[in-house]
Protein backbone atom coordinates (compact mmCIF):
# COMPACT_ATOMS: atom_id res chain seq x y z
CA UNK A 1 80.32 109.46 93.44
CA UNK A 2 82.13 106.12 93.81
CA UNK A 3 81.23 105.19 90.47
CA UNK A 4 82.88 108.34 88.99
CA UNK A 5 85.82 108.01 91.20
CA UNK A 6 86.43 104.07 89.83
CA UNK A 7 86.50 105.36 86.39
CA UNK A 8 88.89 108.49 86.88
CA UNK A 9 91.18 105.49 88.84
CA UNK A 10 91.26 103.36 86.09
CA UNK A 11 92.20 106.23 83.90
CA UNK A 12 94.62 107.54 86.11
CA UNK A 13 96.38 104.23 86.63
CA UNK A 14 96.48 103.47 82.55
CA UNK A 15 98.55 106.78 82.31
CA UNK A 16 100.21 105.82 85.73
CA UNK A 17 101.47 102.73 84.06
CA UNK A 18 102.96 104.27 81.25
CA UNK A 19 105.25 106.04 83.40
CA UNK A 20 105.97 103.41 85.85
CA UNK A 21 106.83 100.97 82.90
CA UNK A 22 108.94 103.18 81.05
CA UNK A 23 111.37 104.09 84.11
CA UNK A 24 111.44 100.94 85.35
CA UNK A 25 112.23 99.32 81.87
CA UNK A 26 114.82 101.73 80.72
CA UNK A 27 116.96 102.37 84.13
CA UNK A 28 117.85 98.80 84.02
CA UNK A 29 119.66 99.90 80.43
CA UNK A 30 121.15 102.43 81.25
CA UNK A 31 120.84 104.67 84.64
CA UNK A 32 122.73 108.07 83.29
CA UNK A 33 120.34 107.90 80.38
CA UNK A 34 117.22 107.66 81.96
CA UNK A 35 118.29 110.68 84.13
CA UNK A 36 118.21 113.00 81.31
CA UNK A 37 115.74 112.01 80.21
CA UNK A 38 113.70 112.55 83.33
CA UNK A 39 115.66 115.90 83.84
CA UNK A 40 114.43 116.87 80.36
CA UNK A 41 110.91 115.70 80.76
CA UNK A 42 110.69 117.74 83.95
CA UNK A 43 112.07 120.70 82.81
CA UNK A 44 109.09 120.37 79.83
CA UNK A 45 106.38 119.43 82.29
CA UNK A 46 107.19 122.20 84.89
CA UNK A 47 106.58 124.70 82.73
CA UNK A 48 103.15 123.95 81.86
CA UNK A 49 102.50 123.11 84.81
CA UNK A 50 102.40 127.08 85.64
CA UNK A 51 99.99 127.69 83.37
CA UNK A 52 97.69 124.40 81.90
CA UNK A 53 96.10 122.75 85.28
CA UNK A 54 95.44 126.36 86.82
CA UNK A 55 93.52 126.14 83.24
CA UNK A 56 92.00 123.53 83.39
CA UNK A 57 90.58 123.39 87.21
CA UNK A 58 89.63 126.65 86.28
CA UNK A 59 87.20 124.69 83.60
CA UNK A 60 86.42 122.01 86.23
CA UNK A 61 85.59 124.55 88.70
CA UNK A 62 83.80 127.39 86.55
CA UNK A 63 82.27 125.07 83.95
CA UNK A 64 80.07 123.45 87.34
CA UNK A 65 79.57 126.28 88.88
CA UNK A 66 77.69 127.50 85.98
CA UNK A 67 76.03 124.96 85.42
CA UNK A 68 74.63 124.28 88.85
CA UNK A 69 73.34 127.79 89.03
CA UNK A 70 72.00 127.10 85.47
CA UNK A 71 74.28 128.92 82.75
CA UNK A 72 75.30 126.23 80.79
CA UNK A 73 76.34 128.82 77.74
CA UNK A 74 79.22 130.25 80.34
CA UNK A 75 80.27 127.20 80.89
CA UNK A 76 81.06 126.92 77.04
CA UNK A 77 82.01 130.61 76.41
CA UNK A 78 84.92 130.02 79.19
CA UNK A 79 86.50 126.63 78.34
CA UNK A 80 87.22 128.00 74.99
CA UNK A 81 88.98 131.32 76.45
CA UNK A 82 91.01 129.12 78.46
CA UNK A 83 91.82 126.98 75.03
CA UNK A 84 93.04 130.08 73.40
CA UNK A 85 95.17 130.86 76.61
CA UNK A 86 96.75 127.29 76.41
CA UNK A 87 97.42 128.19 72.69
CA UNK A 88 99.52 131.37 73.62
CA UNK A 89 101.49 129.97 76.47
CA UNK A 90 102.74 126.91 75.08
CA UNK A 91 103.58 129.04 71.68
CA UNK A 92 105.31 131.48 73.99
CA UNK A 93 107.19 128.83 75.85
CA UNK A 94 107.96 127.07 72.97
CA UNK A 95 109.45 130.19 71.24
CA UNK A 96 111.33 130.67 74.51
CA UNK A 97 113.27 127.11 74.19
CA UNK A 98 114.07 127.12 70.84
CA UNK A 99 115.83 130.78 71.35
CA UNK A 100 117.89 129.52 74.05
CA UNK A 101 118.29 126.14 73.47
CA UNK A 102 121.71 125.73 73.46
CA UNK A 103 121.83 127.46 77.31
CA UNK A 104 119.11 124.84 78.62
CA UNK A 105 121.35 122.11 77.05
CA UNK A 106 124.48 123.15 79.03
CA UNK A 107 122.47 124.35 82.65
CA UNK A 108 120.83 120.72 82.50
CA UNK A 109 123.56 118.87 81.45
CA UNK A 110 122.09 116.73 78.61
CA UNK A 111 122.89 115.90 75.20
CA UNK A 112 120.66 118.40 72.77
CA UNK A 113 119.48 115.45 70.99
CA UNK A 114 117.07 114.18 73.98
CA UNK A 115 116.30 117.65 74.43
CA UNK A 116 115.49 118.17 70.97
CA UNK A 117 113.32 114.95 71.14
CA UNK A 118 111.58 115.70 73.43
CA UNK A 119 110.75 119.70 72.82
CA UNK A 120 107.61 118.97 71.27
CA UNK A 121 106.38 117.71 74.95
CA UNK A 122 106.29 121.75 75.84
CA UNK A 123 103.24 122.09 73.49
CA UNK A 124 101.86 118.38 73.94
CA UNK A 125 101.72 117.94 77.76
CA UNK A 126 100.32 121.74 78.00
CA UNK A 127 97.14 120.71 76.10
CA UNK A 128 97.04 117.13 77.73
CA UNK A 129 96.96 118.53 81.59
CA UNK A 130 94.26 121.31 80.22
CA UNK A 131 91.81 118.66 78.02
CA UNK A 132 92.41 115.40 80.39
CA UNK A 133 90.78 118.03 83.78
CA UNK A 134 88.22 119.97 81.37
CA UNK A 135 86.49 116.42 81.01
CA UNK A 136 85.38 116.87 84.35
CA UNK A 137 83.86 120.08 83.97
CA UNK A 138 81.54 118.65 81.35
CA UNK A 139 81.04 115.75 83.54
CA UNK A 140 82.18 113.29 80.80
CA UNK A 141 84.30 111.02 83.00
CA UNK A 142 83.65 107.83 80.67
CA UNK A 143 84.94 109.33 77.88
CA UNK A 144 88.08 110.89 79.41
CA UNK A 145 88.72 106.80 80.51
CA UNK A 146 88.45 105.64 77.02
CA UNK A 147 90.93 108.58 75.12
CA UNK A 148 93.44 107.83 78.09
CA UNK A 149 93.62 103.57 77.81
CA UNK A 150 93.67 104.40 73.97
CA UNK A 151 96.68 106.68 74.21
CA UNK A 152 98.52 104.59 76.56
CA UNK A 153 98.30 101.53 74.26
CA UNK A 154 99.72 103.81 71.93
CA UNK A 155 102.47 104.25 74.32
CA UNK A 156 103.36 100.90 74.99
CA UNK A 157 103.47 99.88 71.02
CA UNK A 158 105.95 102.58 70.84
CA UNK A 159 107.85 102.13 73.32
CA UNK A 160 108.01 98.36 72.58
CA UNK A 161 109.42 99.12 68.73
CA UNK A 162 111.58 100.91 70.48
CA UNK A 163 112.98 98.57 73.18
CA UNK A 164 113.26 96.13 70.72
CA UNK A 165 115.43 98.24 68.01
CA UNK A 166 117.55 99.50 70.94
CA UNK A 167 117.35 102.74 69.73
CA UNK A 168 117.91 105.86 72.13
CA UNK A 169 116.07 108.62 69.76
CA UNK A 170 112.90 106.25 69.67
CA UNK A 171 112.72 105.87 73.62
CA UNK A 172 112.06 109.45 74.07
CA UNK A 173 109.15 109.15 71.12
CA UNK A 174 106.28 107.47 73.58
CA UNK A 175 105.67 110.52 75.03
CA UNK A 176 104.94 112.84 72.15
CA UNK A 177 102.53 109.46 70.46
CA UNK A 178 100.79 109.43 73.28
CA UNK A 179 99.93 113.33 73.82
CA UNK A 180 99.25 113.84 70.24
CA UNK A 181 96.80 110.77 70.37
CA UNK A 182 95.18 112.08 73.59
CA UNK A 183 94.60 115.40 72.92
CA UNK A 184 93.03 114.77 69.11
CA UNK A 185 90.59 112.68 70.45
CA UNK A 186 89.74 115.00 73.82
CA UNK A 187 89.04 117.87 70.95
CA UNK A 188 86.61 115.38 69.46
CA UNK A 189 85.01 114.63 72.43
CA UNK A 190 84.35 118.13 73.49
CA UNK A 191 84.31 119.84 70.22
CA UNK A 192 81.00 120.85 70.90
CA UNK A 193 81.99 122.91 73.78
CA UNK A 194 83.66 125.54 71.54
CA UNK A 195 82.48 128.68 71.42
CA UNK A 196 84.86 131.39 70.35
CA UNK A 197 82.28 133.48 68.92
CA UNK A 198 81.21 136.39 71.23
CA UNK A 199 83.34 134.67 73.56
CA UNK A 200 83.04 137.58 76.57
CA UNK A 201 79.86 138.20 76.26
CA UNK A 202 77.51 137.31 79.79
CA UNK A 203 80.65 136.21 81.44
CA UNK A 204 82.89 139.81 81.95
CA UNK A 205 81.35 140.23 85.18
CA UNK A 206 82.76 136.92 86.01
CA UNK A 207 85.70 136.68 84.98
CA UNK A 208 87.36 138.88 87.84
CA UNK A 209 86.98 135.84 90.02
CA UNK A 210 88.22 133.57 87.49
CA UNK A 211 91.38 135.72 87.37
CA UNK A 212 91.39 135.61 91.08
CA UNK A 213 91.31 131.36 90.81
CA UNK A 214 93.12 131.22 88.19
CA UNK A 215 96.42 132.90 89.25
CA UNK A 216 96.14 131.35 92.95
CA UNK A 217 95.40 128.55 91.16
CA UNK A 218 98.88 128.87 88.96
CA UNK A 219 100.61 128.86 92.39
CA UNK A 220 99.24 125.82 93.91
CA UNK A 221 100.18 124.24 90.48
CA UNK A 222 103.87 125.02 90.81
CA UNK A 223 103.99 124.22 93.97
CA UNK A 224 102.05 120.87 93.95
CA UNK A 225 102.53 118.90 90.68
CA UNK A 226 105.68 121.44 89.65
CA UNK A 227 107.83 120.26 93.25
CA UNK A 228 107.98 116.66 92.05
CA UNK A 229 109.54 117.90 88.98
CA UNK A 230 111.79 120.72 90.62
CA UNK A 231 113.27 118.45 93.10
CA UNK A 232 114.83 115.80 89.81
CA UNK A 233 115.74 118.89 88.40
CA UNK A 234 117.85 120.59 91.53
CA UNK A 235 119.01 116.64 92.28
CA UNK A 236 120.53 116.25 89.03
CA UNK A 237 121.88 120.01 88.90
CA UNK A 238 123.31 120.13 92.16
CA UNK A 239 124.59 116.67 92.13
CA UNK A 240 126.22 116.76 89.01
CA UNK A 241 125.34 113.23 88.44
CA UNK A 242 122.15 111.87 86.50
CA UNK A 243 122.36 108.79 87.70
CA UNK A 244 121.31 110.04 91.25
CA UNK A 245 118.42 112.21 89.86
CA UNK A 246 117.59 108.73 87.63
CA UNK A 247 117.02 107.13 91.43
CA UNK A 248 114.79 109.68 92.80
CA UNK A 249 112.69 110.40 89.56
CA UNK A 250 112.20 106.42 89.50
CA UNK A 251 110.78 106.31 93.17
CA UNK A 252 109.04 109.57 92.70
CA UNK A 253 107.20 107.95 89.29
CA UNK A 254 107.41 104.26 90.50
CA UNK A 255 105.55 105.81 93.83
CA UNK A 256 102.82 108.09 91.81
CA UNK A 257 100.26 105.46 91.13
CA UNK A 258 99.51 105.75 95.14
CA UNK A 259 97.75 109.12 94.04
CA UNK A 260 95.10 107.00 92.02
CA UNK A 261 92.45 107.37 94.80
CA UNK A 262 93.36 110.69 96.02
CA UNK A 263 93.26 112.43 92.40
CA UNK A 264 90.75 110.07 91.49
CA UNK A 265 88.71 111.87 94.60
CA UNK A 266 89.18 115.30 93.97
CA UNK A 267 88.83 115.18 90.13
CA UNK A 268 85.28 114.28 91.34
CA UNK A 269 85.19 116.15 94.31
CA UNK A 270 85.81 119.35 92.48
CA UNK A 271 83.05 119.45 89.82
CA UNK A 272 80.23 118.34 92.79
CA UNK A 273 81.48 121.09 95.86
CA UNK A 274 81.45 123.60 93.20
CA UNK A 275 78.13 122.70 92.12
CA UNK A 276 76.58 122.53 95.21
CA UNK A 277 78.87 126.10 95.87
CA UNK A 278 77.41 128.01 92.99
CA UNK A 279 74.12 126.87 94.18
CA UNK A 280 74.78 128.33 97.58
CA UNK A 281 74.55 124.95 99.19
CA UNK A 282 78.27 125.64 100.80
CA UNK A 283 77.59 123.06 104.05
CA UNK A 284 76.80 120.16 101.29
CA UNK A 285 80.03 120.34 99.82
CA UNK A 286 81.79 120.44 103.33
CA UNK A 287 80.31 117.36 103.95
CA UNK A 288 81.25 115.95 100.35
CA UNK A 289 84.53 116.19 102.07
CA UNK A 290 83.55 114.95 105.25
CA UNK A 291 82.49 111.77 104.09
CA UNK A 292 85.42 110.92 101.73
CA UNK A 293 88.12 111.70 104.56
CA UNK A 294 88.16 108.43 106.18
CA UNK A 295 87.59 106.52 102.78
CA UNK A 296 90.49 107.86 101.52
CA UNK A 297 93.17 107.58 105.00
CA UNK A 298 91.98 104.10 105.28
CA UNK A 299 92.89 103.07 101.38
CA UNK A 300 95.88 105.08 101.83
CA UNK A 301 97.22 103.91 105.42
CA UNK A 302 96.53 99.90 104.17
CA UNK A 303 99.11 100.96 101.00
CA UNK A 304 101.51 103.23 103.41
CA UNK A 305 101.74 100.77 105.78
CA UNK A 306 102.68 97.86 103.14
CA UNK A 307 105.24 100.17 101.95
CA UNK A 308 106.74 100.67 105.37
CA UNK A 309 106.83 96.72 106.10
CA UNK A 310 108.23 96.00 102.51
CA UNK A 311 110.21 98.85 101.58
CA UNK A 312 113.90 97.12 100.98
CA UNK A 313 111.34 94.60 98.90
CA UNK A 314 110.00 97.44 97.30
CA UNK A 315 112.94 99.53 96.22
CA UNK A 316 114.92 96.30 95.08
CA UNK A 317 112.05 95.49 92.65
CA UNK A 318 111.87 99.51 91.28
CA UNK A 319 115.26 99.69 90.84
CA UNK A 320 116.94 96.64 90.61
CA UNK A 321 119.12 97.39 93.79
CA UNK A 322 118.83 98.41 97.45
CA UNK A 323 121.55 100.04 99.73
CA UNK A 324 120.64 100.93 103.18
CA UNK A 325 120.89 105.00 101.37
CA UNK A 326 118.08 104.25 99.11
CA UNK A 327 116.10 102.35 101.48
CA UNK A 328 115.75 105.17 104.01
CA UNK A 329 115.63 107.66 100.60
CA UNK A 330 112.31 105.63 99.65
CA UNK A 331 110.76 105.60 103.18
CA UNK A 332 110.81 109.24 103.44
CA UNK A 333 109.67 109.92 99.91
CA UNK A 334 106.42 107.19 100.53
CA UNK A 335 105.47 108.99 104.15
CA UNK A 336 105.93 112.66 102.86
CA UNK A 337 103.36 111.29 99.99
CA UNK A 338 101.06 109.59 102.62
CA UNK A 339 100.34 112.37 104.44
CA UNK A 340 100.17 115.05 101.59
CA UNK A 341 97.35 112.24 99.93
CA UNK A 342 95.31 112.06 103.08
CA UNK A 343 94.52 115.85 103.22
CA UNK A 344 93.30 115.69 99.62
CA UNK A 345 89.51 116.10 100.92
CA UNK A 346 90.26 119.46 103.17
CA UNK A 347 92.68 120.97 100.21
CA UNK A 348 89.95 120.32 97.99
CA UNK A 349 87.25 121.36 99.86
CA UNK A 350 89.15 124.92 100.42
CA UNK A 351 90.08 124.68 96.51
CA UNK A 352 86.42 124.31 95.33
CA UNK A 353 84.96 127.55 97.59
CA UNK A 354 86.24 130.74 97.84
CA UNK A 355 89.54 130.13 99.92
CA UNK A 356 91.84 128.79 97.33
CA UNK A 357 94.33 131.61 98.09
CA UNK A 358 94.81 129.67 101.52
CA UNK A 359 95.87 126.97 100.09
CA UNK A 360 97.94 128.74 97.71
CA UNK A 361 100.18 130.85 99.46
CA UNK A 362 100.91 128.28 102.43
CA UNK A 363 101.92 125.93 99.63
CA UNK A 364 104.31 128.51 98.11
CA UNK A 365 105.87 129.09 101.73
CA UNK A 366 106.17 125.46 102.08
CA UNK A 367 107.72 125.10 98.59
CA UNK A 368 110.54 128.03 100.00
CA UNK A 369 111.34 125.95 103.04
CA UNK A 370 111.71 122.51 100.50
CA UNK A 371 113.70 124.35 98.13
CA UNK A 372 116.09 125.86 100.90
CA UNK A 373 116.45 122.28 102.12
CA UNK A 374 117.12 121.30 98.49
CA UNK A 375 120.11 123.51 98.15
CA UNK A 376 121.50 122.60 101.73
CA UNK A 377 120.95 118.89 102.05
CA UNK A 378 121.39 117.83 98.41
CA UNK A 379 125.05 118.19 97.64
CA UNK A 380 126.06 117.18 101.29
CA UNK A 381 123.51 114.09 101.34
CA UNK A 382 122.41 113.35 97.69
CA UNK A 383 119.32 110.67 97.18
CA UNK A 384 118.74 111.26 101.06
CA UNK A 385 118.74 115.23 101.12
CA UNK A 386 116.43 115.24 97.68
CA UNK A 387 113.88 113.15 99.54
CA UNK A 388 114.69 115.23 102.95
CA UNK A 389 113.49 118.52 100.89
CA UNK A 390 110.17 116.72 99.09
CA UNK A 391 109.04 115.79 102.73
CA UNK A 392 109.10 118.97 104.38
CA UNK A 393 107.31 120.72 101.05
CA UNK A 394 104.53 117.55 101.30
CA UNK A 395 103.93 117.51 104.98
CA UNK A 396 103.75 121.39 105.53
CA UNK A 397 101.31 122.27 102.92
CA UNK A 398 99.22 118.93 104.17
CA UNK A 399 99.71 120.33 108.02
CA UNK A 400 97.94 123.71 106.77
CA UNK A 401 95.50 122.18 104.52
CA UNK A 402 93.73 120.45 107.92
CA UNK A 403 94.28 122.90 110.05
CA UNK A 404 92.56 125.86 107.62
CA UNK A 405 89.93 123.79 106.56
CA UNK A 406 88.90 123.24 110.20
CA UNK A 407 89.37 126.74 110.92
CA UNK A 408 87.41 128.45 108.28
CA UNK A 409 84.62 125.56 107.08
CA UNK A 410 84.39 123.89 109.65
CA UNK A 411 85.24 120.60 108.57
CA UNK A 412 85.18 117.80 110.85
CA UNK A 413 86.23 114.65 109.59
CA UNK A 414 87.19 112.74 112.61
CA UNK A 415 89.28 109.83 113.30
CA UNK A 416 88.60 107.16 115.64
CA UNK A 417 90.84 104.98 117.48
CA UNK A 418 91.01 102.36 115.55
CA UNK A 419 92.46 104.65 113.02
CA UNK A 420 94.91 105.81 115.44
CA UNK A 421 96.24 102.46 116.65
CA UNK A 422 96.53 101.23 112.62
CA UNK A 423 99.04 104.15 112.28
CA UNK A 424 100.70 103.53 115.64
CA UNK A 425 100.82 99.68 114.38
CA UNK A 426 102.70 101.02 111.23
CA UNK A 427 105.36 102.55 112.88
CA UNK A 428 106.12 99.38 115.41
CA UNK A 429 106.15 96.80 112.32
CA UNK A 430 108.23 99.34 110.47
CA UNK A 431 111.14 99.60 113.04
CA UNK A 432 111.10 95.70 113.07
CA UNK A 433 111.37 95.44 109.65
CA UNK A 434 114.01 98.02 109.34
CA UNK A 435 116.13 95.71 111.55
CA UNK A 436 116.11 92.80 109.47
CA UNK A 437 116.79 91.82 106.30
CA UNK A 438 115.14 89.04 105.80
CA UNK A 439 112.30 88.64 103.12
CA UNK A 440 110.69 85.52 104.89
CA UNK A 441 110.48 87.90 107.96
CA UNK A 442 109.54 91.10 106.44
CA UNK A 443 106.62 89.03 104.42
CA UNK A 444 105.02 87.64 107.75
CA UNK A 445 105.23 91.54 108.87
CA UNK A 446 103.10 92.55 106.05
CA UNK A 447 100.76 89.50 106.57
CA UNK A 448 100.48 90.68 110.13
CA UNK A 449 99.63 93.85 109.63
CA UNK A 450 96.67 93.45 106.50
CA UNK A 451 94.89 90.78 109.78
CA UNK A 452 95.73 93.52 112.17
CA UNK A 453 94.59 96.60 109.61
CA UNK A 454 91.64 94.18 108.81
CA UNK A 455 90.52 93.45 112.57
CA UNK A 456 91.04 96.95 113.97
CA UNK A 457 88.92 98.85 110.85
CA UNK A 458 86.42 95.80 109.93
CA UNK A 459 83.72 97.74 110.34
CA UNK A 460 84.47 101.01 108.11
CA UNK A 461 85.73 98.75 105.61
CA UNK A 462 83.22 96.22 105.21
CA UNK A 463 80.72 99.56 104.88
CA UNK A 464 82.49 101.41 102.43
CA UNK A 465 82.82 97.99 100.65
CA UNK A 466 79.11 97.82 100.31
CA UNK A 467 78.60 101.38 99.03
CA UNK A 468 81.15 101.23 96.56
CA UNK A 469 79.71 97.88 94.82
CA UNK A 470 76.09 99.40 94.92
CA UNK A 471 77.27 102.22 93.41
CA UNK A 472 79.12 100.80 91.08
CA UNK A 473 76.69 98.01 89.65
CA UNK A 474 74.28 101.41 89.69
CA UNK A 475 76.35 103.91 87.99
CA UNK A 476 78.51 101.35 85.58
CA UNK A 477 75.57 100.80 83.00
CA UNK A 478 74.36 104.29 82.66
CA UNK A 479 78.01 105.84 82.49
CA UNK A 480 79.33 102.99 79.58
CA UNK A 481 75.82 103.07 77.20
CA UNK A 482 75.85 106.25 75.39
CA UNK A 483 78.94 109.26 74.53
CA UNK A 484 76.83 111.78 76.50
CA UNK A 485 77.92 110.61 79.72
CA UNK A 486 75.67 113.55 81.55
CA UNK A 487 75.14 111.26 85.06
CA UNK A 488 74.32 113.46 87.90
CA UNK A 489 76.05 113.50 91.00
């Protein structure tokens, strides 16, 4: 499994990058542009986000389950039902924008040529969310790392030609390039799991519970993935200023890369619990999760806690600038993330069995509270009320996603003390560094705390160390030799 989960990271963080470079290259031209941009881009990625993951977990999901109870031609017969679906949405949607273009223009306050530039994203970033998770399905992880570096490179030549002519209609271009490169070559790669031919037949009985997924599915999607574009598209509504949405979409993407691991995790995680639930092994995948838990809260607690100690550090080098607003803005973001990351094994675990609508409707209530704090805190507070609203949606779906895993699989990940003093560590060093500004002082803080994190979780991290580099140096050869990538879990 750690070999799996090193190659989804390093795909992960090559489309990471792309986003992370572009905001932090073009707010330092110009702020207000950038925030439509962003406002734009989220408005395009929302709404496939309603319909294109639920999609495509439904692939990752399905596509294992049928083939761990040995029905590979299912797995085929539904990944290219859920193409077609993909096909109608984003036609529909598409339809839908150009018909009332002019009244999306005016609501989001943005010139109509960046939305026009960037329509095109509706259709692209629909089939890019659907392909880039059906890889997983087909357990073809390798391949899915070598279409994603190859569209980002095509995203950096882009943008580059761009930065260099100074032109505003090419910056928007990197986006569609690297879609339309990504998804041509995903359709190569799985082009033999097409079968629209008799396409319902053996499955009908099944697909009940794939509707029943699917649409709880849709839910988690909006409110997961969709809140971290909802909350740049209230900021810059509400606010009436781009320039403040430009500020929280840059921490939001500068801060995204943290969920390497975690996605990295349950992109795996997903294809082996359903496997092992669709062979009625249900305890094996509870365990799955079991053992990642404390893999994944100590990578994530070493990267909070550097965050905490360097934020000012951190937010000067994102965004060229750091008042006291924006430092406290950033620090509320990063835990809200921290803590929605670190119940990625128990959401997943719930996702992959039969209790997804758990998951789904607490994270719709959650979303209800964020979006009521949206409205109330945003024009009073700004930057600080946006980031106020993202951390009560984050931590109350993470809060449920323990507590329901525990109560209905029991799933016992535990946490020792050492575990408990690192995080009690975090918050001390954190207050100190709050109170000075000092980068000499705020450095030995951080230096502090990785001997401190070091001494207090030696053990579990010398271990996990070791498995990971077996694994690896095991898995690596098998998983970069041939285009059939078929390794077992």
């Amino acid at each position: 499994m750690f070999g799996k989960v090193m190659l989804t990271g390093l795909a992960l963080a090559a489309f990471g990058l792309t986003r992370f470079i572009f905001n932090i290259l073009v707010i330092r031209q110009s702020a207000t542009f950038l925030g439509e941009i962003n406002q734009v881009l989220s408005l395009f990625m929302f709404v496939p986000l309603i319909y294109a993951p639920p999609l495509g977990q439904l692939i990752s999901k399905f596509a294992s389950e049928f083939i761990g109870s040995n029905e590979p031609q299912k797995s085929r017969q539904i990944f290219s039902l859920s193409f077609l679906l993909v096909v109608v949405a984003s036609a529909v949607c598409t339809v839908l924008v150009l018909v009332f273009f002019s009244q999306l223009s005016g609501s989001l306050q943005v010139r109509p040529a960046t939305l026009c530039g960037l329509a095109p994203m509706l259709v692209l970033y629909s089939f890019y969310i659907f392909l880039r998770t059906s890889y997983y399905g087909f357990d073809r992880i390798s391949l899915y790392l070598r279409n994603e570096i190859i569209a980002s490179i095509v995203f950096f030549v882009v943008l580059g030609v761009a930065l260099a002519k100074r032109s505003e209609w090419l910056v928007v271009m990197p986006f569609a390039a690297h879609s339309v490169v990504f998804v041509a070559l995903a359709i190569y790669h799985l082009r033999d799991q097409f079968r629209f031919r008799a396409m319902f037949a053996g499955i009908a009985a099944d697909l009940r519970r794939c509707a029943h997924f699917l649409i709880h599915t849709m839910i988690i999607s909006v409110t997961g993935p969709g809140a971290f574009h909802l909350g740049i598209i209230l900021t810059g509504r509400l606010t009436g200023n781009p320039e403040i949405a430009a500020y929280l979409s840059v921490f939001l993407y500068s801060l995204q890369p943290l969920n390497l691991l975690p996605i990295s995790v349950a992109s795996v995680m997903i294809p082996t619990i359903s496997q092992h639930y669709g062979a009625g092994r249900t305890r094996e995948g509870v365990e799955v999760a079991e053992r990642s838990f404390l893999a994944v809260f100590l990578a994530m607690t070493a990267i909070w806690g550097g965050g905490v100690v360097l934020g000012r550090e951190a937010v000067r080098a994102i965004s060229g600038t750091a008042t006291g607003e924006m430092v406290v803005a950033f620090e509320v973001i990063l835990f809200a993330i921290y803590l929605y990351m670190i119940s990625t094994p128990p959401s997943v675990l719930l996702n992959s069995t039969k209790h997804v609508a758990v998951i789904a409707w607490s994270g719709l209530a959650a979303t209800a509270v964020g979006v009521g704090v949206w409205f109330a805190a945003i024009p009073a507070y700004g930057l600080i009320g946006a980031a106020a609203g993202y951390a009560v949606l984050q931590v109350g779906k993470a809060a449920w996603a323990f507590l329901a895993a525990r109560r209905i699989l029991q799933w016992r990940a535990q946490l020792g003390w050492a575990a408990l003093f690192t995080v009690l560590l975090i918050a001390a060093l954190g207050s100190v560094s709050l109170v000075t500004g000092s980068l000499w002082a705020h450095v030995g803080i951080a230096v502090l705390f990785v001997g401190l994190f070091l001494a207090l979780n030696a053990r579990s991290v010398l271990d996990y160390s070791k498995r990971f580099l077996a694994e690896v140096r095991a898995f690596a050869p098998v998983s970069l030799a041939g285009p059939s990538d078929s390794e077992g879990c």
